[in-house]
C-alpha atoms as a PDB file:
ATOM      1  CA  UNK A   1     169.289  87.618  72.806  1.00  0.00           C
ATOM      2  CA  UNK A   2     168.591  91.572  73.175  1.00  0.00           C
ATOM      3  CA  UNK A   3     167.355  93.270  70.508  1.00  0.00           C
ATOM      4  CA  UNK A   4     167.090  97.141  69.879  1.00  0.00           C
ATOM      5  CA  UNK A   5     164.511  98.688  67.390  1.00  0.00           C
ATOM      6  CA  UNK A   6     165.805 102.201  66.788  1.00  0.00           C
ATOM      7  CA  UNK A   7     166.166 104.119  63.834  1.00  0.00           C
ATOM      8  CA  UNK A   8     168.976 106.394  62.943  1.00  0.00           C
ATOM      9  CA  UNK A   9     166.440 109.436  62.795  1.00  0.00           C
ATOM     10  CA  UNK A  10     165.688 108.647  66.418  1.00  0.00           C
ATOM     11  CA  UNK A  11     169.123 107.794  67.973  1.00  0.00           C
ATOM     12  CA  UNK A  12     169.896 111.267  66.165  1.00  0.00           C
ATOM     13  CA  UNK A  13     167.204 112.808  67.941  1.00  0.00           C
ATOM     14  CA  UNK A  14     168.329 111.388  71.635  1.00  0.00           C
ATOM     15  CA  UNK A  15     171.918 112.609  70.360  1.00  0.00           C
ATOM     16  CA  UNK A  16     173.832 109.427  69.888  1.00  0.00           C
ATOM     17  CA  UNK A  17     174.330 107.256  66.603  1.00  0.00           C
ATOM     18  CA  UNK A  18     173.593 103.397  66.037  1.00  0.00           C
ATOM     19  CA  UNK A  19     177.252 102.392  66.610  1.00  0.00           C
ATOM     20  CA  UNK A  20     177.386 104.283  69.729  1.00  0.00           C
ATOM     21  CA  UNK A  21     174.410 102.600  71.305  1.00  0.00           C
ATOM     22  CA  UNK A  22     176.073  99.425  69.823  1.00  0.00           C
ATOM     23  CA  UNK A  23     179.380  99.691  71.312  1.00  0.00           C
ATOM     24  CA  UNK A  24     178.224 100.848  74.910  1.00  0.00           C
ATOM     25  CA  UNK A  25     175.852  98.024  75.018  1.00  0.00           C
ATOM     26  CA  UNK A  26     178.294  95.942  74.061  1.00  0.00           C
ATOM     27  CA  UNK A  27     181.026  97.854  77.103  1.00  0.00           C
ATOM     28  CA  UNK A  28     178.073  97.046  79.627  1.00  0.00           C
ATOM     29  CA  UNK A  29     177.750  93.432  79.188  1.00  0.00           C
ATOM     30  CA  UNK A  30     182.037  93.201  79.485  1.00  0.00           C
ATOM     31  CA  UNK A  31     180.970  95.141  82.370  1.00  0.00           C
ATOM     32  CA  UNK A  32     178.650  92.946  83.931  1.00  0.00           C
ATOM     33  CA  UNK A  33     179.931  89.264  82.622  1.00  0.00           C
ATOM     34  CA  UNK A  34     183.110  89.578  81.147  1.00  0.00           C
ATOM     35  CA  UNK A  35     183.224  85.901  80.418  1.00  0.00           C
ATOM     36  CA  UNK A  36     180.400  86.647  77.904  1.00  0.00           C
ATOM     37  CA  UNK A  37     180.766  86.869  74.680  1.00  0.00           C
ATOM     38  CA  UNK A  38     179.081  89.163  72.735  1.00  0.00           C
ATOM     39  CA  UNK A  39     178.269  89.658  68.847  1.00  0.00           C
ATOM     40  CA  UNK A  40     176.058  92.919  67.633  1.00  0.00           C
ATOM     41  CA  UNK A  41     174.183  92.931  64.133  1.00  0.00           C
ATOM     42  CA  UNK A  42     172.637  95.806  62.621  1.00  0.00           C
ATOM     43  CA  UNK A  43     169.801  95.278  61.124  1.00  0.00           C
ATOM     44  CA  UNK A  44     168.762  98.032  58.345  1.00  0.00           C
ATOM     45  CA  UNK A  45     165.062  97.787  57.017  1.00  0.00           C
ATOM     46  CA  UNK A  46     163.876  99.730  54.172  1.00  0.00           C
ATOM     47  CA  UNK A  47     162.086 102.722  54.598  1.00  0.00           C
ATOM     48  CA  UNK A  48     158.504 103.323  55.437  1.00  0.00           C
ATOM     49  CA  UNK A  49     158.802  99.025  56.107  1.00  0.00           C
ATOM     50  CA  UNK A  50     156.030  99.629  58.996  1.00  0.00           C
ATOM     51  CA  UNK A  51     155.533  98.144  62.431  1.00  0.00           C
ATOM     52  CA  UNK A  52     157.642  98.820  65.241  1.00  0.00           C
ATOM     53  CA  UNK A  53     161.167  99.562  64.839  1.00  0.00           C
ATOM     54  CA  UNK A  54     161.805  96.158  67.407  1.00  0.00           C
ATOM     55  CA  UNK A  55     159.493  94.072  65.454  1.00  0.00           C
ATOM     56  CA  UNK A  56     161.299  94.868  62.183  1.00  0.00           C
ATOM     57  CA  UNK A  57     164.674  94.123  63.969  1.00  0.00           C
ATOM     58  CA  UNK A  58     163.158  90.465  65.300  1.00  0.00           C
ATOM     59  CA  UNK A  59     162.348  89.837  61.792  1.00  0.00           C
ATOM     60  CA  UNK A  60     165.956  91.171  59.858  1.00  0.00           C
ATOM     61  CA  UNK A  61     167.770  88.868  62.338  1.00  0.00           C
ATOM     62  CA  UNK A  62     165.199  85.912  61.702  1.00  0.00           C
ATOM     63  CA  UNK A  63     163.711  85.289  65.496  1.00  0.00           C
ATOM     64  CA  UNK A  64     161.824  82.300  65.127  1.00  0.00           C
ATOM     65  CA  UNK A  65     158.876  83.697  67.316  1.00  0.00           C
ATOM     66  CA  UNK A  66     158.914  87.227  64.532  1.00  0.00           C
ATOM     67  CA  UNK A  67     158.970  84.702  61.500  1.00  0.00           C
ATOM     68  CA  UNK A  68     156.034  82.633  63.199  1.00  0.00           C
ATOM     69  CA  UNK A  69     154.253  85.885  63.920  1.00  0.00           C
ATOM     70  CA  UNK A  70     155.055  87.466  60.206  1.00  0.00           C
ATOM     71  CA  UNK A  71     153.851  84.214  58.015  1.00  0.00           C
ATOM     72  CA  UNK A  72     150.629  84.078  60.074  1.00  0.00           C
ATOM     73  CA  UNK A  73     150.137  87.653  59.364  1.00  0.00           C
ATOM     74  CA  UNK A  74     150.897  87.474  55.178  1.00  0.00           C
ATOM     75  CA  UNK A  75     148.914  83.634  55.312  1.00  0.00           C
ATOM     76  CA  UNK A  76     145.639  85.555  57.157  1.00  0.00           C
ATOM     77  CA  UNK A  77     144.012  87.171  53.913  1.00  0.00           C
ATOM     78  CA  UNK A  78     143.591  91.044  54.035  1.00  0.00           C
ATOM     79  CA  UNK A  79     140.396  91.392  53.809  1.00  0.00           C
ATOM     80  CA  UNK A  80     140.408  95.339  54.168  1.00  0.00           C
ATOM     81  CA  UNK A  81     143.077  95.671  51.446  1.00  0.00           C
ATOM     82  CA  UNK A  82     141.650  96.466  48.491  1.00  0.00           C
ATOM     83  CA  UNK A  83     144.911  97.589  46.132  1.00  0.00           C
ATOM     84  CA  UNK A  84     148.030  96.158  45.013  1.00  0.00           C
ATOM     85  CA  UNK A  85     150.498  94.110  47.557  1.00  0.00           C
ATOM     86  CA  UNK A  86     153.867  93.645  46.262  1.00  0.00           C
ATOM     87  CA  UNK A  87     155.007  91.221  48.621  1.00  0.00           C
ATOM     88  CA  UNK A  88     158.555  90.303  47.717  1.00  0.00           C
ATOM     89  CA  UNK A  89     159.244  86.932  50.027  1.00  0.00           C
ATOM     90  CA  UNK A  90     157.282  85.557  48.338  1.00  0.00           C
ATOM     91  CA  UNK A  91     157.389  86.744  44.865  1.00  0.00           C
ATOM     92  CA  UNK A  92     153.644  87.554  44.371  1.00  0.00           C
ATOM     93  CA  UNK A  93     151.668  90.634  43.482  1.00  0.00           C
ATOM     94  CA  UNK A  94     148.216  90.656  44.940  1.00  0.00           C
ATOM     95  CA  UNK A  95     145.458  92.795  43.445  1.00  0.00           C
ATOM     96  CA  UNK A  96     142.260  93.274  45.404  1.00  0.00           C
ATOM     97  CA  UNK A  97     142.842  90.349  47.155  1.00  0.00           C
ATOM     98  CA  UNK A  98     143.174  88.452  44.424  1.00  0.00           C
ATOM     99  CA  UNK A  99     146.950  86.794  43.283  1.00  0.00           C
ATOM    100  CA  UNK A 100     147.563  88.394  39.748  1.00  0.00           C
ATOM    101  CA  UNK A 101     149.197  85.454  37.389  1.00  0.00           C
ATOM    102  CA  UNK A 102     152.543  87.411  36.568  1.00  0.00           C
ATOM    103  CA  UNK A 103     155.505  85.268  34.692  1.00  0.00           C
ATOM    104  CA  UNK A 104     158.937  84.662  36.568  1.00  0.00           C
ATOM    105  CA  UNK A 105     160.532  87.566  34.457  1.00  0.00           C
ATOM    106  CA  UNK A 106     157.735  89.815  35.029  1.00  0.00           C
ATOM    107  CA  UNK A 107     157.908  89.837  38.717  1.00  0.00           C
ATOM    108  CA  UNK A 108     161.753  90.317  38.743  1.00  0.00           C
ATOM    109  CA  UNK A 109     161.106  92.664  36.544  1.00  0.00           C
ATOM    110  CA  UNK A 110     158.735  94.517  39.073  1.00  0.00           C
ATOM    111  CA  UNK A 111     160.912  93.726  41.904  1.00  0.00           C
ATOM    112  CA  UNK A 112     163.652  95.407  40.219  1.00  0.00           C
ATOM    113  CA  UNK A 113     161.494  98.400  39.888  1.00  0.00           C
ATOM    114  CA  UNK A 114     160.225  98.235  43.714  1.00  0.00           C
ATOM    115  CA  UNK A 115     163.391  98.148  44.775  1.00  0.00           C
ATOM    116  CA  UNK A 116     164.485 101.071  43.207  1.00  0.00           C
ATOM    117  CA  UNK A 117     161.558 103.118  43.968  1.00  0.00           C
ATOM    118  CA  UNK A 118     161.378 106.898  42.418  1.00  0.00           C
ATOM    119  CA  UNK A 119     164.257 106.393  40.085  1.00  0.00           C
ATOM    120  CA  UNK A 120     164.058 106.004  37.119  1.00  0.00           C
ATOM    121  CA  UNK A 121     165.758 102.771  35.394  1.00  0.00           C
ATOM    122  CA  UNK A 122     167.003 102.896  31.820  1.00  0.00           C
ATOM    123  CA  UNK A 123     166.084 100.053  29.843  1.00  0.00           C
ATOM    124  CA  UNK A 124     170.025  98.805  29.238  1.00  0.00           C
ATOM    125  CA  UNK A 125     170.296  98.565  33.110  1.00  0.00           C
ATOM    126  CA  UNK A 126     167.148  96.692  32.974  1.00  0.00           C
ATOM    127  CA  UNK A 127     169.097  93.952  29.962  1.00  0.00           C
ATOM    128  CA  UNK A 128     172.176  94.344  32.170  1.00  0.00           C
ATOM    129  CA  UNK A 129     170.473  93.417  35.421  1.00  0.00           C
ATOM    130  CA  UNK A 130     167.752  91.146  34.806  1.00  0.00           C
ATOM    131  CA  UNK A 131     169.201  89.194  31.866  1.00  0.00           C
ATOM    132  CA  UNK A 132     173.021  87.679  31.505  1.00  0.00           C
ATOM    133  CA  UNK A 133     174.673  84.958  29.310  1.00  0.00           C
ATOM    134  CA  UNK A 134     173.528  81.981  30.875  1.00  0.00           C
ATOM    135  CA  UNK A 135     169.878  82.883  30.222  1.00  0.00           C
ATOM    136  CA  UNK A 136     167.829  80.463  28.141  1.00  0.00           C
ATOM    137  CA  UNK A 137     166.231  83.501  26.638  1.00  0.00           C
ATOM    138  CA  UNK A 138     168.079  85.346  24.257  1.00  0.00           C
ATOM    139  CA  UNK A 139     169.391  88.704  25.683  1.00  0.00           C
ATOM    140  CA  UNK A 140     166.424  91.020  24.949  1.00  0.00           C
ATOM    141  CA  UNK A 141     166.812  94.572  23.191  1.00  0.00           C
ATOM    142  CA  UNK A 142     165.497  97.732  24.149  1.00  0.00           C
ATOM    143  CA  UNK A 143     162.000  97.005  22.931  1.00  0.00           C
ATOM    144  CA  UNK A 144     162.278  93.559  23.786  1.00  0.00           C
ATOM    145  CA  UNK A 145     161.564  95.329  27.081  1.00  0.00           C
ATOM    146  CA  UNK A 146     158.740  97.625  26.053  1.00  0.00           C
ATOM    147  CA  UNK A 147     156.792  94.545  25.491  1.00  0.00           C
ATOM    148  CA  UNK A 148     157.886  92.610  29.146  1.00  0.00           C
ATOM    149  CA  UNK A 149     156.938  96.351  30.396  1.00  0.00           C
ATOM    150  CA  UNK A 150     153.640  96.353  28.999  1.00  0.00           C
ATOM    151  CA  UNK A 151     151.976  92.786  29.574  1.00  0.00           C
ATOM    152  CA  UNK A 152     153.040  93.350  33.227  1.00  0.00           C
ATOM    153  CA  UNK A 153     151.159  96.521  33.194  1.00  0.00           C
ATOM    154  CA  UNK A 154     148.030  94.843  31.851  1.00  0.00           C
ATOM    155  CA  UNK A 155     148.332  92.102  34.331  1.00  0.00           C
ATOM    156  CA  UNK A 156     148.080  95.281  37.226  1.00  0.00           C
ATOM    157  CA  UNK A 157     144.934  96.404  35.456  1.00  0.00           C
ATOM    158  CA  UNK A 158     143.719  99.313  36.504  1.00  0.00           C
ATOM    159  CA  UNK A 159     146.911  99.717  38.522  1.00  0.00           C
ATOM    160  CA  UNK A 160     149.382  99.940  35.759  1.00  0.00           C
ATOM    161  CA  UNK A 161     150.444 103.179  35.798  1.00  0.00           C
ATOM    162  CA  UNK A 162     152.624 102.261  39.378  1.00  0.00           C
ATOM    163  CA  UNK A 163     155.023 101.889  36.532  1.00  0.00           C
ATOM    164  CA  UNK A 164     155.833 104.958  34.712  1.00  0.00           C
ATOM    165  CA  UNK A 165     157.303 105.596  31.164  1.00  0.00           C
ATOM    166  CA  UNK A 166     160.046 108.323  31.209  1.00  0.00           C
ATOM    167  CA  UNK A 167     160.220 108.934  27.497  1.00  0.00           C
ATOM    168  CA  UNK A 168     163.309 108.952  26.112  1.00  0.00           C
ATOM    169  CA  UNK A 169     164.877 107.450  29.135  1.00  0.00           C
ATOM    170  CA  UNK A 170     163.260 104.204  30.509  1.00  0.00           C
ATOM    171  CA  UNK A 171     160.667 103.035  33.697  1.00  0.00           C
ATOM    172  CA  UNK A 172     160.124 103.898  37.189  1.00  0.00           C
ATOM    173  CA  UNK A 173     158.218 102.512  39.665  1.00  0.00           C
ATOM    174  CA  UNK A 174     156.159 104.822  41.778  1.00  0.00           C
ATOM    175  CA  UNK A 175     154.205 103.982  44.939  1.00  0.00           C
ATOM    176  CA  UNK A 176     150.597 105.051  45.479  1.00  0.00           C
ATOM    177  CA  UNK A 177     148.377 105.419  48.314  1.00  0.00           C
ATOM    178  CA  UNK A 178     146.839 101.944  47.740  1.00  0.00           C
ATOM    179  CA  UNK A 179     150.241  99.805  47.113  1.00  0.00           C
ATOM    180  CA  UNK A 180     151.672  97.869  50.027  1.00  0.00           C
ATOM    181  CA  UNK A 181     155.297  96.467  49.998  1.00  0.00           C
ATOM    182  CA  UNK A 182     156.006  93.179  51.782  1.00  0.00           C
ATOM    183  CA  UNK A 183     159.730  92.087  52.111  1.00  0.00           C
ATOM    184  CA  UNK A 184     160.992  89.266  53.912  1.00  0.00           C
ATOM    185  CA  UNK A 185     163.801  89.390  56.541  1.00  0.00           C
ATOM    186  CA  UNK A 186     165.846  87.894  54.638  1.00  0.00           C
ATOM    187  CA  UNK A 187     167.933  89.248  52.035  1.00  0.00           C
ATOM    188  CA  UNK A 188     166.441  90.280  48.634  1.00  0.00           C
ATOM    189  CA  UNK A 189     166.968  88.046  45.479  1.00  0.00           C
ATOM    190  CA  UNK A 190     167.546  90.914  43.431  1.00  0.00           C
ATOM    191  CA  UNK A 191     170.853  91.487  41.971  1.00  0.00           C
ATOM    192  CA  UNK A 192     172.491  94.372  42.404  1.00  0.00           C
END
Protein backbone atom coordinates (compact mmCIF):
# COMPACT_ATOMS: atom_id res chain seq x y z
CA UNK A 1 0.00 0.00 0.00
CA UNK A 2 1.20 3.80 -0.64
CA UNK A 3 -0.47 6.32 0.89
CA UNK A 4 -0.35 10.19 0.23
CA UNK A 5 -1.36 12.81 2.95
CA UNK A 6 -1.89 16.01 0.99
CA UNK A 7 -4.42 18.49 1.13
CA UNK A 8 -6.00 20.27 -1.73
CA UNK A 9 -4.67 23.72 -0.29
CA UNK A 10 -1.21 22.23 -0.63
CA UNK A 11 -1.29 20.32 -3.99
CA UNK A 12 -2.72 23.89 -5.06
CA UNK A 13 0.19 25.47 -3.71
CA UNK A 14 2.88 22.98 -5.57
CA UNK A 15 0.48 23.70 -8.69
CA UNK A 16 -1.18 20.41 -9.33
CA UNK A 17 -4.68 19.06 -8.02
CA UNK A 18 -5.47 15.70 -6.06
CA UNK A 19 -6.56 13.85 -9.24
CA UNK A 20 -3.50 14.84 -10.97
CA UNK A 21 -1.15 13.48 -8.37
CA UNK A 22 -3.62 10.49 -8.44
CA UNK A 23 -3.54 9.68 -11.98
CA UNK A 24 0.35 10.13 -12.51
CA UNK A 25 0.96 7.93 -9.62
CA UNK A 26 -1.18 5.68 -10.88
CA UNK A 27 0.78 6.17 -14.91
CA UNK A 28 4.11 5.39 -12.91
CA UNK A 29 3.30 2.15 -11.43
CA UNK A 30 1.84 0.96 -15.30
CA UNK A 31 5.16 2.31 -15.89
CA UNK A 32 7.17 0.33 -13.72
CA UNK A 33 4.92 -3.10 -13.36
CA UNK A 34 2.37 -3.10 -15.79
CA UNK A 35 1.12 -6.42 -14.58
CA UNK A 36 0.07 -4.50 -11.41
CA UNK A 37 -2.96 -3.57 -10.69
CA UNK A 38 -3.71 -0.57 -9.17
CA UNK A 39 -6.84 1.03 -7.26
CA UNK A 40 -6.57 4.88 -5.80
CA UNK A 41 -9.00 6.15 -2.92
CA UNK A 42 -9.33 9.57 -1.85
CA UNK A 43 -9.64 10.03 1.35
CA UNK A 44 -11.33 13.54 2.44
CA UNK A 45 -11.11 14.42 6.28
CA UNK A 46 -12.92 17.21 7.76
CA UNK A 47 -11.38 20.31 8.35
CA UNK A 48 -9.11 21.41 11.09
CA UNK A 49 -9.27 17.12 11.83
CA UNK A 50 -5.46 17.56 13.15
CA UNK A 51 -2.37 15.40 12.84
CA UNK A 52 -0.56 14.91 9.79
CA UNK A 53 -2.21 14.97 6.57
CA UNK A 54 -0.65 10.98 6.09
CA UNK A 55 -1.81 9.97 9.43
CA UNK A 56 -5.37 11.16 8.71
CA UNK A 57 -5.20 9.31 5.29
CA UNK A 58 -3.95 5.83 7.24
CA UNK A 59 -6.90 6.28 9.35
CA UNK A 60 -9.88 7.27 6.41
CA UNK A 61 -8.69 4.09 4.59
CA UNK A 62 -8.69 1.99 7.96
CA UNK A 63 -4.76 0.77 8.17
CA UNK A 64 -4.80 -1.57 10.84
CA UNK A 65 -1.44 -0.17 12.32
CA UNK A 66 -3.44 3.85 12.23
CA UNK A 67 -6.59 2.20 13.95
CA UNK A 68 -4.20 0.43 16.58
CA UNK A 69 -2.35 3.70 16.99
CA UNK A 70 -5.80 5.95 17.10
CA UNK A 71 -7.79 3.67 19.86
CA UNK A 72 -4.67 3.71 22.07
CA UNK A 73 -4.59 7.37 21.73
CA UNK A 74 -8.71 8.07 22.54
CA UNK A 75 -8.37 4.82 25.37
CA UNK A 76 -5.12 6.87 27.11
CA UNK A 77 -7.17 9.54 29.22
CA UNK A 78 -6.31 13.26 28.44
CA UNK A 79 -5.20 14.32 31.27
CA UNK A 80 -4.29 17.96 30.00
CA UNK A 81 -7.76 18.39 28.46
CA UNK A 82 -9.75 20.17 30.52
CA UNK A 83 -13.02 21.14 28.09
CA UNK A 84 -15.48 19.41 26.10
CA UNK A 85 -14.46 16.32 23.61
CA UNK A 86 -17.04 15.50 21.17
CA UNK A 87 -15.71 12.38 20.04
CA UNK A 88 -18.07 11.00 17.44
CA UNK A 89 -16.76 7.09 17.00
CA UNK A 90 -17.72 6.62 19.73
CA UNK A 91 -20.73 8.58 20.49
CA UNK A 92 -19.57 10.25 23.77
CA UNK A 93 -19.13 13.80 24.96
CA UNK A 94 -16.44 14.18 27.54
CA UNK A 95 -16.38 17.15 29.90
CA UNK A 96 -13.27 17.79 31.95
CA UNK A 97 -12.35 14.47 31.67
CA UNK A 98 -15.24 13.28 32.86
CA UNK A 99 -18.02 11.20 30.35
CA UNK A 100 -21.23 13.46 30.56
CA UNK A 101 -24.45 10.93 30.75
CA UNK A 102 -26.23 12.28 27.48
CA UNK A 103 -29.42 10.10 26.09
CA UNK A 104 -29.17 8.34 22.55
CA UNK A 105 -31.28 11.28 21.02
CA UNK A 106 -29.32 13.85 22.67
CA UNK A 107 -26.04 12.92 21.25
CA UNK A 108 -27.47 12.57 17.66
CA UNK A 109 -28.85 15.47 18.32
CA UNK A 110 -25.35 17.09 19.04
CA UNK A 111 -23.76 15.18 16.35
CA UNK A 112 -26.12 16.62 13.99
CA UNK A 113 -25.12 19.98 15.18
CA UNK A 114 -21.18 19.15 15.04
CA UNK A 115 -21.48 18.14 11.87
CA UNK A 116 -22.90 21.06 10.59
CA UNK A 117 -20.74 23.42 12.36
CA UNK A 118 -21.51 27.42 11.97
CA UNK A 119 -24.84 26.92 10.34
CA UNK A 120 -27.50 27.33 11.65
CA UNK A 121 -30.22 24.34 11.65
CA UNK A 122 -33.94 25.08 11.73
CA UNK A 123 -35.79 23.08 14.05
CA UNK A 124 -38.09 21.22 11.09
CA UNK A 125 -34.72 19.98 9.59
CA UNK A 126 -33.88 18.90 12.99
CA UNK A 127 -37.79 16.65 13.07
CA UNK A 128 -36.95 15.83 9.44
CA UNK A 129 -33.47 14.50 10.11
CA UNK A 130 -33.29 13.07 13.41
CA UNK A 131 -36.82 11.65 13.69
CA UNK A 132 -38.88 9.51 10.83
CA UNK A 133 -41.93 7.13 10.89
CA UNK A 134 -40.51 4.17 12.23
CA UNK A 135 -39.52 5.95 15.46
CA UNK A 136 -40.96 4.60 18.70
CA UNK A 137 -41.23 8.18 19.77
CA UNK A 138 -43.84 10.13 18.41
CA UNK A 139 -42.57 12.68 15.78
CA UNK A 140 -41.71 15.67 18.02
CA UNK A 141 -42.92 19.39 17.26
CA UNK A 142 -41.06 22.41 17.19
CA UNK A 143 -40.89 22.76 20.95
CA UNK A 144 -40.74 19.23 21.40
CA UNK A 145 -37.21 20.24 20.39
CA UNK A 146 -36.68 23.25 22.61
CA UNK A 147 -36.88 20.89 25.43
CA UNK A 148 -34.29 17.92 23.76
CA UNK A 149 -32.22 21.35 23.10
CA UNK A 150 -32.18 22.39 26.53
CA UNK A 151 -31.53 19.22 28.84
CA UNK A 152 -28.56 18.62 26.47
CA UNK A 153 -27.37 22.02 27.26
CA UNK A 154 -27.60 21.42 31.00
CA UNK A 155 -25.88 18.15 30.66
CA UNK A 156 -22.68 20.50 28.98
CA UNK A 157 -22.87 22.66 32.08
CA UNK A 158 -21.01 25.40 31.97
CA UNK A 159 -20.38 24.62 28.31
CA UNK A 160 -23.83 25.00 26.98
CA UNK A 161 -23.73 27.83 25.09
CA UNK A 162 -21.49 25.62 22.17
CA UNK A 163 -25.07 25.47 21.11
CA UNK A 164 -26.58 28.65 20.13
CA UNK A 165 -30.28 29.83 19.85
CA UNK A 166 -30.92 31.82 16.60
CA UNK A 167 -34.26 33.29 17.54
CA UNK A 168 -36.74 33.00 15.25
CA UNK A 169 -34.85 30.50 13.24
CA UNK A 170 -33.45 27.43 15.15
CA UNK A 171 -29.71 26.08 16.71
CA UNK A 172 -26.20 26.14 15.75
CA UNK A 173 -23.41 24.61 17.00
CA UNK A 174 -20.33 26.71 17.45
CA UNK A 175 -16.82 25.54 18.35
CA UNK A 176 -14.74 27.17 21.09
CA UNK A 177 -11.24 27.28 21.99
CA UNK A 178 -11.67 24.45 24.56
CA UNK A 179 -13.91 21.88 22.35
CA UNK A 180 -12.12 19.02 20.63
CA UNK A 181 -13.80 16.95 17.80
CA UNK A 182 -12.95 13.25 17.50
CA UNK A 183 -14.29 11.35 14.37
CA UNK A 184 -13.58 7.97 13.43
CA UNK A 185 -12.30 6.85 9.98
CA UNK A 186 -15.05 5.48 9.24
CA UNK A 187 -18.04 6.97 7.88
CA UNK A 188 -20.37 9.10 10.08
CA UNK A 189 -23.77 7.66 11.34
CA UNK A 190 -25.43 10.76 10.70
CA UNK A 191 -27.97 10.97 8.08
CA UNK A 192 -27.80 13.25 5.64
Amino acid sequence: MLYVGLDEAKAAAAGTSLHRVVEALKALANELAPSAETYAAVALAPEGAGGRDVDVVRLALQDPSALAEHRTELEEPDRAHSGVVVDISRKRVILDNETAALTYKEFELLQYLVLREGRTIERTEIIASLWDANDEEDTPNERTIDVHIRRLRAKLGRYEDIVRTVRGVGYRFDRHADVSIRQASTPSPDRF
